[in-house]
C-alpha atoms as a PDB file:
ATOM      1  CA  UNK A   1     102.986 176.164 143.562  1.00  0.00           C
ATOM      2  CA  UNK A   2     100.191 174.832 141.356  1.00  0.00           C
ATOM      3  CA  UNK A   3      98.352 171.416 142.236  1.00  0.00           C
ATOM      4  CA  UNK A   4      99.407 168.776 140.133  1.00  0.00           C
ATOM      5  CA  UNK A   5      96.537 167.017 137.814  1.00  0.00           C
ATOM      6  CA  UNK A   6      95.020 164.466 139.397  1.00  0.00           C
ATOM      7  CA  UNK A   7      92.704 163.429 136.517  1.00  0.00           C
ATOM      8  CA  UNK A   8      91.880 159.663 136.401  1.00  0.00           C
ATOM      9  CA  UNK A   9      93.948 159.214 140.207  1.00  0.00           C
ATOM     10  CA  UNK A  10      89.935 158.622 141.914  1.00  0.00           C
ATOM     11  CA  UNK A  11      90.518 155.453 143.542  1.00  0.00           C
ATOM     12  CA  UNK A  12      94.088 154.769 142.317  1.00  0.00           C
ATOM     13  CA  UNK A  13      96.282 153.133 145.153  1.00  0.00           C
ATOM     14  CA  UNK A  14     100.192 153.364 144.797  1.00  0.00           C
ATOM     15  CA  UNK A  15     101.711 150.162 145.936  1.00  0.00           C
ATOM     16  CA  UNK A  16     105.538 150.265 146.986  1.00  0.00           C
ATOM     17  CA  UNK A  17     107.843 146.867 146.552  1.00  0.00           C
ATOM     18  CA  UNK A  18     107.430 145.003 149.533  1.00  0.00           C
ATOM     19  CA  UNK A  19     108.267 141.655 150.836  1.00  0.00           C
ATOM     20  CA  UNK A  20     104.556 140.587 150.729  1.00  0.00           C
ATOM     21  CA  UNK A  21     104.004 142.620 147.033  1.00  0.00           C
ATOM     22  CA  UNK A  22     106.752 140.043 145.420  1.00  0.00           C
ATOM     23  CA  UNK A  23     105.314 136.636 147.416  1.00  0.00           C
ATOM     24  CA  UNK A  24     102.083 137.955 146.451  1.00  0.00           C
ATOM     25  CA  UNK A  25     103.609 138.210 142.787  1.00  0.00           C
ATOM     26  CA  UNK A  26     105.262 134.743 142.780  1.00  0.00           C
ATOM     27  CA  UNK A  27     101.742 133.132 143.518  1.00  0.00           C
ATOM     28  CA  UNK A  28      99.519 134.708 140.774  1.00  0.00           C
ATOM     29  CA  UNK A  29     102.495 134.032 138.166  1.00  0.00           C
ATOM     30  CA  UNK A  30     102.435 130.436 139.827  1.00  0.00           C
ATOM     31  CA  UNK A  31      98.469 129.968 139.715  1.00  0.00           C
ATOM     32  CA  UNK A  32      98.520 131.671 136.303  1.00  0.00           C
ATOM     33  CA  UNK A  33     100.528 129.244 134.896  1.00  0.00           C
ATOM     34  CA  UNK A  34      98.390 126.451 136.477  1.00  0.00           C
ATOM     35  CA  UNK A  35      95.185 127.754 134.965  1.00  0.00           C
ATOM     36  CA  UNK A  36      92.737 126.567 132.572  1.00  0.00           C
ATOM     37  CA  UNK A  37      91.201 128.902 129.988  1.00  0.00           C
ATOM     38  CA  UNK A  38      87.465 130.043 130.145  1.00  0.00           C
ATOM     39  CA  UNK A  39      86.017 128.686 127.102  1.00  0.00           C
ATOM     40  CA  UNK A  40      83.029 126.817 125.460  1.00  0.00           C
ATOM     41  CA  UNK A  41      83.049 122.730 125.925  1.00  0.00           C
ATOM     42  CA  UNK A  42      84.674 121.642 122.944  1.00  0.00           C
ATOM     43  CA  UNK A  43      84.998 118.062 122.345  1.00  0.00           C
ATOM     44  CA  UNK A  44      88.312 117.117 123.855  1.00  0.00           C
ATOM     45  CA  UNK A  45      86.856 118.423 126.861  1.00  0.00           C
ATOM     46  CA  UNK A  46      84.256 115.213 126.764  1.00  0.00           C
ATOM     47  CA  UNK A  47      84.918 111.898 128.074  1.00  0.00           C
ATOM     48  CA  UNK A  48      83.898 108.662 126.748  1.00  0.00           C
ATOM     49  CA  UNK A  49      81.672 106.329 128.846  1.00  0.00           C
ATOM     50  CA  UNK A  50      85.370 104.172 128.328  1.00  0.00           C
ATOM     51  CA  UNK A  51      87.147 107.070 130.156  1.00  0.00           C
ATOM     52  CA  UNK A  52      84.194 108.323 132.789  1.00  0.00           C
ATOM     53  CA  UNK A  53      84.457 104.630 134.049  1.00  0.00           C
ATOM     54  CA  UNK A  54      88.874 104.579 134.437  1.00  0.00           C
ATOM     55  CA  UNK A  55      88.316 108.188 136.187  1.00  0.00           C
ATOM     56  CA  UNK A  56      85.842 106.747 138.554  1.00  0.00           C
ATOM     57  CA  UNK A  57      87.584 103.845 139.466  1.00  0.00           C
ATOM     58  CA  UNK A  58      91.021 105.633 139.292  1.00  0.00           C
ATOM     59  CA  UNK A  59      90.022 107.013 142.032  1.00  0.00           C
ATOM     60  CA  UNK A  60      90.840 103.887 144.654  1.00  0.00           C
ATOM     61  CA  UNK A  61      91.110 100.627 142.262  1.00  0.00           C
ATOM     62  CA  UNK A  62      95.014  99.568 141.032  1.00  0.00           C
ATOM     63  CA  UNK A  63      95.290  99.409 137.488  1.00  0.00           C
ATOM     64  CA  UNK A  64      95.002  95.632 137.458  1.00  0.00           C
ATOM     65  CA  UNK A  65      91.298  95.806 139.435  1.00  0.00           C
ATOM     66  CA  UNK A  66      90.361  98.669 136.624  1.00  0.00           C
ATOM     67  CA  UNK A  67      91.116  96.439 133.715  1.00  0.00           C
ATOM     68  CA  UNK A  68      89.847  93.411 135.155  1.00  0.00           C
ATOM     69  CA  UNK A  69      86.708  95.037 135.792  1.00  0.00           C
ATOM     70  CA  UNK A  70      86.453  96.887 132.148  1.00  0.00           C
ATOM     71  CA  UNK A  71      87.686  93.936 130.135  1.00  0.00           C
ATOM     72  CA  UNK A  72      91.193  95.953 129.159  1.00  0.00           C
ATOM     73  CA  UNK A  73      94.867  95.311 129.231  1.00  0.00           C
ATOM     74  CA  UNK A  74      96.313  96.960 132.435  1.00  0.00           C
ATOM     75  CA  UNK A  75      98.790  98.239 129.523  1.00  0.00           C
ATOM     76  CA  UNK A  76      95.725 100.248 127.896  1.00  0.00           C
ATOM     77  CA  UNK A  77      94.270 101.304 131.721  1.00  0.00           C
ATOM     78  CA  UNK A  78      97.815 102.964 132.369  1.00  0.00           C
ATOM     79  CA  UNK A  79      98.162 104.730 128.921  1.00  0.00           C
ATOM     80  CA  UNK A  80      94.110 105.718 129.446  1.00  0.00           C
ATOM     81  CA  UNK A  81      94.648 107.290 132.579  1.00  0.00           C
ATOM     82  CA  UNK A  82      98.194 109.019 131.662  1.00  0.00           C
ATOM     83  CA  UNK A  83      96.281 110.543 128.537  1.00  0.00           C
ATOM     84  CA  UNK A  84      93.611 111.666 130.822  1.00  0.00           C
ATOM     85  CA  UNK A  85      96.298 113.203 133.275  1.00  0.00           C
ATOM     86  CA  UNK A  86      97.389 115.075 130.299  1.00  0.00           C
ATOM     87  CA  UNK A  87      94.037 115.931 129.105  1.00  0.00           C
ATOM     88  CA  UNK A  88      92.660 118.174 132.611  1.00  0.00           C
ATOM     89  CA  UNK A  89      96.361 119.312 132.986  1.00  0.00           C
ATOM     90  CA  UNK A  90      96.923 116.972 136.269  1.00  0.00           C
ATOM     91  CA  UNK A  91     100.008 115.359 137.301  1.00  0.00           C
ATOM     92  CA  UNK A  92      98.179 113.179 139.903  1.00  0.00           C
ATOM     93  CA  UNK A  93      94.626 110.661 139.958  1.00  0.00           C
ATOM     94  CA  UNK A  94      93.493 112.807 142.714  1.00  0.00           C
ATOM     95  CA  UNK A  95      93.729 116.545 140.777  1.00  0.00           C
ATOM     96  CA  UNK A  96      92.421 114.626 137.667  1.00  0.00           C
ATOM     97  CA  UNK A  97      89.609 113.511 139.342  1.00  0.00           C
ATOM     98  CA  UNK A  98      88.768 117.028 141.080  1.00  0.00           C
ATOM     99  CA  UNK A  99      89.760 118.481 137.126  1.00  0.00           C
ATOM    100  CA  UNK A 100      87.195 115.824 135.963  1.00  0.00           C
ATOM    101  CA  UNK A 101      84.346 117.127 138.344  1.00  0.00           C
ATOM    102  CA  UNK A 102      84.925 120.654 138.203  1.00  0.00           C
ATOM    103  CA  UNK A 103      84.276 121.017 134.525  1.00  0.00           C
ATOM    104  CA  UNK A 104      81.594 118.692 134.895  1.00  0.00           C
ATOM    105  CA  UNK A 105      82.787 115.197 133.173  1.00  0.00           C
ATOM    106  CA  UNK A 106      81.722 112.935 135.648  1.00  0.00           C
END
């Protein structure tokens, strides 16, 4: 019986379904979806002074202690920071504030 072609097969690995192959799976699809592209800064990706400040603060003040402090409404600190949630793709102060220093905004 002839060999079969094994052209292009150096350092191929077969991988059977396993257990750990679909957990393994279910995270990247998770992280993937969790993921920020790779690109150039563009300008959404800058903060004003305005919004470096509420992301520092946001960090341990109450709303009330940032506006007092920055002269706002605690109205205009809430819909500042829920913007800025939205902006680095967070759903909490803390991962906005790791988001933040990551791509370098603070």
């Amino acid at each position: 019986m002839p060999e079969p072609d094994r052209t292009g097969l150096d350092g191929s690995l077969v991988v059977h379904a396993s257990g750990l192959l679909n957990a393994l799976s279910g995270l990247f699809e998770t992280l993937w979806t969790l993921a920020m592209p790779v690109s150039a800064e563009t300008e959404q990706d800058q903060l004003s002074d305005r919004d470096r400040s509420i992301m520092l603060m946001a960090a341990g003040a109450t709303d009330e202690a940032i506006a007092r402090r920055l002269h706002l409404s605690r109205r205009t600190v809430v819909r500042r920071i829920a913007a800025l949630l939205d902006q680095l793709g967070a759903t909490t102060r803390f991962q906005a504030g790791v988001q933040a220093a990551k791509r370098g905004l603070l």
